[in-house]
N, C-alpha and C. Protein backbone atom coordinates (compact mmCIF):
# COMPACT_ATOMS: atom_id res chain seq x y z
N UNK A 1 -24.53 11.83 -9.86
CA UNK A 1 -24.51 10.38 -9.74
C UNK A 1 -23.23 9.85 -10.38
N UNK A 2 -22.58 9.04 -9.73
CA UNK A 2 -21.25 8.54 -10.52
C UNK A 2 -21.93 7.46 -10.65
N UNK A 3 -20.85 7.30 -12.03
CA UNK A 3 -21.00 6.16 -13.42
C UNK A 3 -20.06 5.53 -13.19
N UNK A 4 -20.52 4.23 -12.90
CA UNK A 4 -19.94 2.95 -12.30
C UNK A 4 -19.00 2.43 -13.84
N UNK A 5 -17.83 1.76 -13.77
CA UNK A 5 -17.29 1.33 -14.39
C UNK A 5 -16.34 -0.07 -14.69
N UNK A 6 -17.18 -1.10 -15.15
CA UNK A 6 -16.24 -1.91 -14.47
C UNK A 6 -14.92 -2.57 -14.83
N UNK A 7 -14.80 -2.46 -16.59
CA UNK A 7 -13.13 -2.34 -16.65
C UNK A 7 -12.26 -1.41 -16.01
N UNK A 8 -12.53 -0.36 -15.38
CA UNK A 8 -11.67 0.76 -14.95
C UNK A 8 -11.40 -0.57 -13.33
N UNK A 9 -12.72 -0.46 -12.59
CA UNK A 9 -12.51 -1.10 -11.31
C UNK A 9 -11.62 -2.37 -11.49
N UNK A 10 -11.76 -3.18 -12.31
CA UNK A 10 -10.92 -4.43 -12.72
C UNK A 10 -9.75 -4.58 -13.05
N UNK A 11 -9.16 -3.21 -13.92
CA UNK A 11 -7.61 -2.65 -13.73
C UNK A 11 -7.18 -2.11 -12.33
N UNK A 12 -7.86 -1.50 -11.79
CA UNK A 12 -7.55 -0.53 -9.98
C UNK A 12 -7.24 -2.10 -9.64
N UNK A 13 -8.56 -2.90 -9.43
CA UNK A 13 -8.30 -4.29 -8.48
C UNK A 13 -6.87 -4.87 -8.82
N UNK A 14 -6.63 -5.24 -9.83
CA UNK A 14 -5.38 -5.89 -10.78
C UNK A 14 -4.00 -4.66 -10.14
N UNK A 15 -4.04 -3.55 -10.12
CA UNK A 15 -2.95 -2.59 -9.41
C UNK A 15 -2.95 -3.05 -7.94
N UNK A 16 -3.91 -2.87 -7.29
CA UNK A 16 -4.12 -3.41 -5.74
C UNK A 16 -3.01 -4.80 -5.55
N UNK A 17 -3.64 -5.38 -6.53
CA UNK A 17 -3.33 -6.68 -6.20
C UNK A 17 -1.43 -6.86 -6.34
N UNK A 18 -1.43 -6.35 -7.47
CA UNK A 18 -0.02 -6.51 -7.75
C UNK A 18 0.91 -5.18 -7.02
N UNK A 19 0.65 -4.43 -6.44
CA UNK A 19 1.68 -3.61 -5.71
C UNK A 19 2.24 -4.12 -4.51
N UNK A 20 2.13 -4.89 -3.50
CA UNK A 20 2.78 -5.81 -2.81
C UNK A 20 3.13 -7.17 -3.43
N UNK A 21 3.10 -7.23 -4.18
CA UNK A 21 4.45 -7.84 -5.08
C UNK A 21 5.31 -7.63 -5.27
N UNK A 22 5.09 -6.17 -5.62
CA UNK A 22 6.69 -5.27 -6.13
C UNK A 22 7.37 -5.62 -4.32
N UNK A 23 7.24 -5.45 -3.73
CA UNK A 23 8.07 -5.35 -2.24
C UNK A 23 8.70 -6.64 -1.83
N UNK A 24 8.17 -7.83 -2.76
CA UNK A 24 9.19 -9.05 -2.40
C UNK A 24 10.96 -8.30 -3.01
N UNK A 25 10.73 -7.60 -3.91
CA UNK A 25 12.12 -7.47 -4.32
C UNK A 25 12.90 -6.20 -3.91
N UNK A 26 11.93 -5.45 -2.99
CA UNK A 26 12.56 -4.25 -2.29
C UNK A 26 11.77 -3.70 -1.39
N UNK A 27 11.63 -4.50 0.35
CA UNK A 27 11.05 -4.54 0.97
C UNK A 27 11.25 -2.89 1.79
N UNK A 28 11.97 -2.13 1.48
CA UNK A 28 12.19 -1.22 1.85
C UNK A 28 12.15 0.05 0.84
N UNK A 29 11.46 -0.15 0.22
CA UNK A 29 11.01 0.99 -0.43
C UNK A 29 10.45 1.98 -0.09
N UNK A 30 9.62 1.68 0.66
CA UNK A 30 8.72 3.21 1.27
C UNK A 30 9.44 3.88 2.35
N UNK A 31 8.86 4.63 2.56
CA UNK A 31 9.83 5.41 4.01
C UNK A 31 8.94 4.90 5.11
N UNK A 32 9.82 4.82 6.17
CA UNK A 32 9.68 4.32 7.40
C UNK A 32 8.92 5.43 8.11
N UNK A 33 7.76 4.75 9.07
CA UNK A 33 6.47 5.88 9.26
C UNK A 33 7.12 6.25 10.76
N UNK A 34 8.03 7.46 11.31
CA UNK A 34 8.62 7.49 12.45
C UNK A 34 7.04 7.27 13.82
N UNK A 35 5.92 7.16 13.84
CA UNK A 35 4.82 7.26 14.56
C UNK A 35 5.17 5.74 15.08
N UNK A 36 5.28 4.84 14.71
CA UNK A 36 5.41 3.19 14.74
C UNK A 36 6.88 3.19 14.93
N UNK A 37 7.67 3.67 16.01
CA UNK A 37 8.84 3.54 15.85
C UNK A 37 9.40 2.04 16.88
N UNK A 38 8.57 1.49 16.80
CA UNK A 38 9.35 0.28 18.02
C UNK A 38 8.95 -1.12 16.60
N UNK A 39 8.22 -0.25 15.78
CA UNK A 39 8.24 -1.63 14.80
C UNK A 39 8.74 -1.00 13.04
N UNK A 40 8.82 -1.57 12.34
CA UNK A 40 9.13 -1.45 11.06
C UNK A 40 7.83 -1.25 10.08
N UNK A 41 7.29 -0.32 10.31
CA UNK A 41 5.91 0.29 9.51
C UNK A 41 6.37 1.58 8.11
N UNK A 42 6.27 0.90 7.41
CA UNK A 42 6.30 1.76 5.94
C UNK A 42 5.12 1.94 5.20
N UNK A 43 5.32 2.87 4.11
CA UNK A 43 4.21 3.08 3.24
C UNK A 43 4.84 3.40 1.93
N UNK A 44 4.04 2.61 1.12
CA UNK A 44 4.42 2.79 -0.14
C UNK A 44 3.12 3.19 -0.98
N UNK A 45 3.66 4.19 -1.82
CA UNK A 45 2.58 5.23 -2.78
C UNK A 45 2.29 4.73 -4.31
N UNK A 46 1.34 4.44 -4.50
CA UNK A 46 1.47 3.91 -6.18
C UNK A 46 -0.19 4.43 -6.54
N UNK A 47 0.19 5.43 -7.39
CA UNK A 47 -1.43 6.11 -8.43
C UNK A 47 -2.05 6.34 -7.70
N UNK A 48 -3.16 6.41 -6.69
CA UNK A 48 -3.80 7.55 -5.93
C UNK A 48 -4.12 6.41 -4.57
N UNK A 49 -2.92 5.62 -4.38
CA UNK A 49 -3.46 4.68 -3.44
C UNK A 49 -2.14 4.83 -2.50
N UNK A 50 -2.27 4.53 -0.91
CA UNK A 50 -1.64 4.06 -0.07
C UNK A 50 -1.64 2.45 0.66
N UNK A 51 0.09 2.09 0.16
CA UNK A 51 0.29 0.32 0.93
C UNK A 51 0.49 0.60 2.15
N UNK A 52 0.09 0.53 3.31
CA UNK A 52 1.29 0.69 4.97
C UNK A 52 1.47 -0.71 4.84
N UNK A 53 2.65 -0.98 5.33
CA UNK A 53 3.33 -2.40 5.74
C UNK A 53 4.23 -2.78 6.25
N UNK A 54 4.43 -3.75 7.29
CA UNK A 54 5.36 -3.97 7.97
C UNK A 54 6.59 -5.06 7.78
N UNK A 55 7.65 -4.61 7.76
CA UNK A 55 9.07 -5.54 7.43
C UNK A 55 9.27 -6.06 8.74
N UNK A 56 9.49 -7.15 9.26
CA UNK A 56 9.08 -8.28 10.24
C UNK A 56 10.23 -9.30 9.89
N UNK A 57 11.31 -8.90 10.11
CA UNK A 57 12.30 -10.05 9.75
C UNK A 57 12.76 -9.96 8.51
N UNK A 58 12.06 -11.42 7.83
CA UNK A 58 11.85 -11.53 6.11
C UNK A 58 10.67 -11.93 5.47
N UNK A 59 9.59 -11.07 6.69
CA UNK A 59 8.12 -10.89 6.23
C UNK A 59 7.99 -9.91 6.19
N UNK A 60 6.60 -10.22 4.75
CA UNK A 60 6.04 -8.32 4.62
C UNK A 60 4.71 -8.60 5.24
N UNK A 61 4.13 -7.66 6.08
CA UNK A 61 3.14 -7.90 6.36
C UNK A 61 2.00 -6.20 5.83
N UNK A 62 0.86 -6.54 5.42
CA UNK A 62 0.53 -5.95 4.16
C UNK A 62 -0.78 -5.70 5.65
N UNK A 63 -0.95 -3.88 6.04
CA UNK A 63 -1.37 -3.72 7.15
C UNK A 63 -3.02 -2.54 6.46
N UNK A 64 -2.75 -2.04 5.42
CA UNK A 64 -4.30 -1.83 4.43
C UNK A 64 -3.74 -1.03 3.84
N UNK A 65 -4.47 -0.98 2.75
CA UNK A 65 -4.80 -0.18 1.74
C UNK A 65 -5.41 1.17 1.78
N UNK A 66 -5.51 2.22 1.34
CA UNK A 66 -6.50 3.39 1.50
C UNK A 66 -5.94 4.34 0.38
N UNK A 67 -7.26 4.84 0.07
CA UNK A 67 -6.99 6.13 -1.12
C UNK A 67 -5.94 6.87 -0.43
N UNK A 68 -5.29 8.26 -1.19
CA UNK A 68 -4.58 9.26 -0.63
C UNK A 68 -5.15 9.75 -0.22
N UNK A 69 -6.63 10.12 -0.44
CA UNK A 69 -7.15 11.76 0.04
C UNK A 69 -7.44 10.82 1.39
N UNK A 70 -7.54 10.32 1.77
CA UNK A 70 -7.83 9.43 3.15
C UNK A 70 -7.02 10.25 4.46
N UNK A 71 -7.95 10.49 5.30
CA UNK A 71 -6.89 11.10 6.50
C UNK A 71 -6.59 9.62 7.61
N UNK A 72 -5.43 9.10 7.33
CA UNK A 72 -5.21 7.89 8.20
C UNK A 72 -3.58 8.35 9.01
N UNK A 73 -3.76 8.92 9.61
CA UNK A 73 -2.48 9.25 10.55
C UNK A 73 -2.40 8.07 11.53
């Protein structure tokens, strides 16, 4: 049985939240996902989580979230 925690979940949420932030100031950080090649689809890696997102001009568009162990090809 896992043991629910909810300062741990309330720091994760607080990381979630603030990692597409970091990309207002370097929208090109992640590597470009060659599968999406007619659009600008990246992913950026931070602690056991995946950002995909798309650079759209001089929009980020923030396309989900998912653990790593996640199979999302």
């Amino acid at each position: 049985m896992a043991v629910h925690d909810p300062a741990l979940a309330n720091e994760i949420e607080h990381r979630l939240e603030q990692a597409p932030k970091s990309l207002i100031q370097f929208p090109r950080r992640g590597p470009r996902l060659a599968m999406f090649d007619r659009r600008e689809i990246r992913e950026y890696r931070f602690d056991r989580y995946v950002l995909r997102y798309e650079v759209a001009d001089s929009d980020i568009i923030v396309l989900r979230f998912f653990h790593a162990r996640e199979d999302r090809r």
